[in-house]
N, C-alpha and C. Protein backbone atom coordinates (compact mmCIF):
# COMPACT_ATOMS: atom_id res chain seq x y z
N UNK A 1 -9.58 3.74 16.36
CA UNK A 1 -8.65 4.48 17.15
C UNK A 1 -7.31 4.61 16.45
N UNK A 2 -6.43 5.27 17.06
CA UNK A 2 -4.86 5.62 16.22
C UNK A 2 -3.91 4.69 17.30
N UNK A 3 -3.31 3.64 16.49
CA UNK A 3 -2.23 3.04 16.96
C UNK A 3 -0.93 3.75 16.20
N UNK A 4 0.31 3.71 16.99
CA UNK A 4 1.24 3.92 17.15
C UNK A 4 2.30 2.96 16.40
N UNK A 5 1.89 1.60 16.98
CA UNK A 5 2.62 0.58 16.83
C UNK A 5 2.06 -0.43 15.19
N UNK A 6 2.58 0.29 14.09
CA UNK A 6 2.06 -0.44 13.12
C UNK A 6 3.36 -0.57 11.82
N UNK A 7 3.94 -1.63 12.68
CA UNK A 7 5.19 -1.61 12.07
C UNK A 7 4.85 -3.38 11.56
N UNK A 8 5.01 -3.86 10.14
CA UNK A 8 4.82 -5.30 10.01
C UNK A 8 5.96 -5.69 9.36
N UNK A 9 7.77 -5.75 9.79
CA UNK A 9 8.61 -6.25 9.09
C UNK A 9 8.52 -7.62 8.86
N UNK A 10 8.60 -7.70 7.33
CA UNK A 10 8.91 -8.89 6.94
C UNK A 10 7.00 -9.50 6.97
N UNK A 11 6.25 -9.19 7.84
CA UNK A 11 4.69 -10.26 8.09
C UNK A 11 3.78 -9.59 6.59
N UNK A 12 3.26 -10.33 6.05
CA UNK A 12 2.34 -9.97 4.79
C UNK A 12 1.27 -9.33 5.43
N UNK A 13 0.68 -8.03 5.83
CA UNK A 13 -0.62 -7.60 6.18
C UNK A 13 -1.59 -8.30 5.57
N UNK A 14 -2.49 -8.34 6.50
CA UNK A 14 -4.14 -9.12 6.69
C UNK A 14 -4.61 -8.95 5.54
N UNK A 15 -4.53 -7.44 4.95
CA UNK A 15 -5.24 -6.55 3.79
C UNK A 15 -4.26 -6.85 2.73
N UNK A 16 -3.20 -7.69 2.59
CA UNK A 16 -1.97 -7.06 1.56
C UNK A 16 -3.32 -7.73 0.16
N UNK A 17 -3.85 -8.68 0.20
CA UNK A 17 -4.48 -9.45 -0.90
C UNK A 17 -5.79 -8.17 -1.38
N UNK A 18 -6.20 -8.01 -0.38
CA UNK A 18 -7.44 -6.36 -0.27
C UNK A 18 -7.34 -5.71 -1.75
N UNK A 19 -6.26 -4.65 -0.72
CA UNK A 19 -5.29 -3.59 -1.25
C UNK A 19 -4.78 -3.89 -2.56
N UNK A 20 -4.50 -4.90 -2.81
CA UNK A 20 -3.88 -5.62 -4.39
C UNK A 20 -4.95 -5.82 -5.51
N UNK A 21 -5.89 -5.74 -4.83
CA UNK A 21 -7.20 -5.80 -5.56
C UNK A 21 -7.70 -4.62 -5.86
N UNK A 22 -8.03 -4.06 -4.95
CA UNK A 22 -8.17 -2.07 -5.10
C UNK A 22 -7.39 -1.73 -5.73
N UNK A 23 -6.31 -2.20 -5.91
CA UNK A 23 -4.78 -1.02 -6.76
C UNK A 23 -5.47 -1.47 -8.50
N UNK A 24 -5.30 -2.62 -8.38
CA UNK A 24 -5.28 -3.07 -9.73
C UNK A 24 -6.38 -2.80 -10.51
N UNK A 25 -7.75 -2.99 -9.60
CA UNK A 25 -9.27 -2.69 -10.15
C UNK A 25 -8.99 -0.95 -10.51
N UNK A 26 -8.30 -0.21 -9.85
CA UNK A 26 -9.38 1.10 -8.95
C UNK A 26 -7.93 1.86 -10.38
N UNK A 27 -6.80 1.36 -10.25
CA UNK A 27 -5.70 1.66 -11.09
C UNK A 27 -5.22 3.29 -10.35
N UNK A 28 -5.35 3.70 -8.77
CA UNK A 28 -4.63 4.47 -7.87
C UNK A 28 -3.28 3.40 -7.03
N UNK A 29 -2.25 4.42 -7.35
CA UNK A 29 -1.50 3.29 -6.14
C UNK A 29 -0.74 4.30 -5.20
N UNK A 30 -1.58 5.37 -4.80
CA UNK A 30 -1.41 6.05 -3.74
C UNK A 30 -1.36 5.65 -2.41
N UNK A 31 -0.41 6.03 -1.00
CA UNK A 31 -0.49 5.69 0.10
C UNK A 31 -2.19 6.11 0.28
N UNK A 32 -2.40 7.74 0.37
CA UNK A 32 -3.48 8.17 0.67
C UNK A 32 -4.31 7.57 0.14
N UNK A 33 -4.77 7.56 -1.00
CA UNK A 33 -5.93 6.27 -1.55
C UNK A 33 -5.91 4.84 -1.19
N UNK A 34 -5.09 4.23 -0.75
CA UNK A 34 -5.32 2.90 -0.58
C UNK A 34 -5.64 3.35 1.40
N UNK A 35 -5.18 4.34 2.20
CA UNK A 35 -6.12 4.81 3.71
C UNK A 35 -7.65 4.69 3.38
N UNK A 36 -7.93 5.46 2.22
CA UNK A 36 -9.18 5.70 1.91
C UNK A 36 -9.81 4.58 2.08
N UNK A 37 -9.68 3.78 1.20
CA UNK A 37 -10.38 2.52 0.48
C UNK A 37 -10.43 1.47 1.71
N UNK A 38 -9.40 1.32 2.04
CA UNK A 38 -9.23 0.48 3.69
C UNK A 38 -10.12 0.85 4.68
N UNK A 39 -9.58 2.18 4.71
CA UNK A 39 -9.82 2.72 6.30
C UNK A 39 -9.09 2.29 7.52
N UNK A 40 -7.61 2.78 6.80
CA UNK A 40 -6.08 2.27 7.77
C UNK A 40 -5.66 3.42 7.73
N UNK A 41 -4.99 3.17 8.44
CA UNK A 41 -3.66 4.61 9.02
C UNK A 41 -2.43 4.31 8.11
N UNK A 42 -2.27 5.86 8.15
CA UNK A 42 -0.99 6.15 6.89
C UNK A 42 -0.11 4.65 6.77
N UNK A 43 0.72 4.56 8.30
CA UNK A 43 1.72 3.61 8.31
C UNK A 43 1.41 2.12 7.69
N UNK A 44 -0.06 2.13 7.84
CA UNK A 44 -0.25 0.37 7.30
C UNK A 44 -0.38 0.48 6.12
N UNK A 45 -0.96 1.83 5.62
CA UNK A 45 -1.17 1.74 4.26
C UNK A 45 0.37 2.04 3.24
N UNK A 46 1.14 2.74 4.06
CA UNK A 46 2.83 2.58 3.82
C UNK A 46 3.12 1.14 3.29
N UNK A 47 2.85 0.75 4.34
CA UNK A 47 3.53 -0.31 4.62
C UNK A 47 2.98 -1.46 3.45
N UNK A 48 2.02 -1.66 3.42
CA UNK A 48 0.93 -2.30 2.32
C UNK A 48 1.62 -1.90 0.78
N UNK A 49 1.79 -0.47 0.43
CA UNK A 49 2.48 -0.06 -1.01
C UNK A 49 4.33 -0.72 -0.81
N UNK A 50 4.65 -0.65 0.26
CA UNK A 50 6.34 -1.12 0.18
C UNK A 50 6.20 -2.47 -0.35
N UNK A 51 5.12 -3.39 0.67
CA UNK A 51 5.29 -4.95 -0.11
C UNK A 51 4.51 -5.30 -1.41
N UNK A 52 3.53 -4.31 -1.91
CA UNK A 52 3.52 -4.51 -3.17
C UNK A 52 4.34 -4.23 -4.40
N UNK A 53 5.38 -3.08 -3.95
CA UNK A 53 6.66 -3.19 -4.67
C UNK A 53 7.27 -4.11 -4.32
N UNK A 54 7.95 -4.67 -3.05
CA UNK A 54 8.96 -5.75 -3.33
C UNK A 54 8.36 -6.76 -3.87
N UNK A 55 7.20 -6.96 -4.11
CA UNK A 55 6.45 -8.18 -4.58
C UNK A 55 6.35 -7.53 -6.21
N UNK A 56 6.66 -6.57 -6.91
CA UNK A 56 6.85 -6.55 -7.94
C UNK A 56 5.70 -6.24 -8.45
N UNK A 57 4.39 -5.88 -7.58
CA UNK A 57 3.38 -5.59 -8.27
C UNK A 57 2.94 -4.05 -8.64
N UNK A 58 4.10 -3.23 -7.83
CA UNK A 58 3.99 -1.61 -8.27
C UNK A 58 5.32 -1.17 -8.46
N UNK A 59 5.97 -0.53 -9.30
CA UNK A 59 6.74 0.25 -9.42
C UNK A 59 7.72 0.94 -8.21
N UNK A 60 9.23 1.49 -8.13
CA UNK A 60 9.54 2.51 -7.68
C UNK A 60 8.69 3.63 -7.51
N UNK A 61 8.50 4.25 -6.39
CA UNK A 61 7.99 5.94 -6.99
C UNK A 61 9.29 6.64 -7.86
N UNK A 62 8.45 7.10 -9.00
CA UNK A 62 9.47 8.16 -9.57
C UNK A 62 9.50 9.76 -9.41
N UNK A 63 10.10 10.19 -10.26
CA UNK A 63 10.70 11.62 -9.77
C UNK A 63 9.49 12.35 -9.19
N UNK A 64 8.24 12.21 -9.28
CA UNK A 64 7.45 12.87 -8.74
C UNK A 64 6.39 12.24 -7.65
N UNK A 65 7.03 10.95 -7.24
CA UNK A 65 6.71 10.19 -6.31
C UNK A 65 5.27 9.38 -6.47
N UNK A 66 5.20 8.95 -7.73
CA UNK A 66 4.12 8.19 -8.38
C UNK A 66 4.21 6.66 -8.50
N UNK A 67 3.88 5.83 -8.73
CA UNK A 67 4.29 4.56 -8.85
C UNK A 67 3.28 4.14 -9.77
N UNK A 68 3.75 2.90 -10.71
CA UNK A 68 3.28 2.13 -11.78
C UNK A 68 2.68 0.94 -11.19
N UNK A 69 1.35 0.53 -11.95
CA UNK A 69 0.92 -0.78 -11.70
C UNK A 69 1.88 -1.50 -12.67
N UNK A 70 2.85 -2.74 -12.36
CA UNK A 70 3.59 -3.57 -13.42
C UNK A 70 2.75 -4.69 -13.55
């Protein structure tokens, strides 16, 4: 179903370890590709790419809104 409420400030998602695995194996670090691979809604999968940047494991998006595996 579609929740509304998928806001996780500050909490590490269930999937963040998942998703870190898919990025790195699969070498996409798209919002839309990591929905795919899950089977989450945009916002978690947002949310999932923000803390793998502050965690230093993806890049800024740059000028064309891409991000680096570091």
């Amino acid at each position: 179903g579609v929740t509304t409420n998928e806001s996780f400030d500050g909490e590490v998602d269930e999937l963040y370890e998942e998703a870190k695995r898919v990025i790195l194996e699969d070498g996409k670090t798209s919002i839309s590709y990591l929905q795919r691979r899950l089977k989450i809604g945009y916002n978690r999968s947002a949310n999932i790419i923000e803390q793998l940047t502050q965690n230093g494991v993806l890049s800024e998006p740059d000028a064309k809104g891409q991000r680096k595996i570091l």
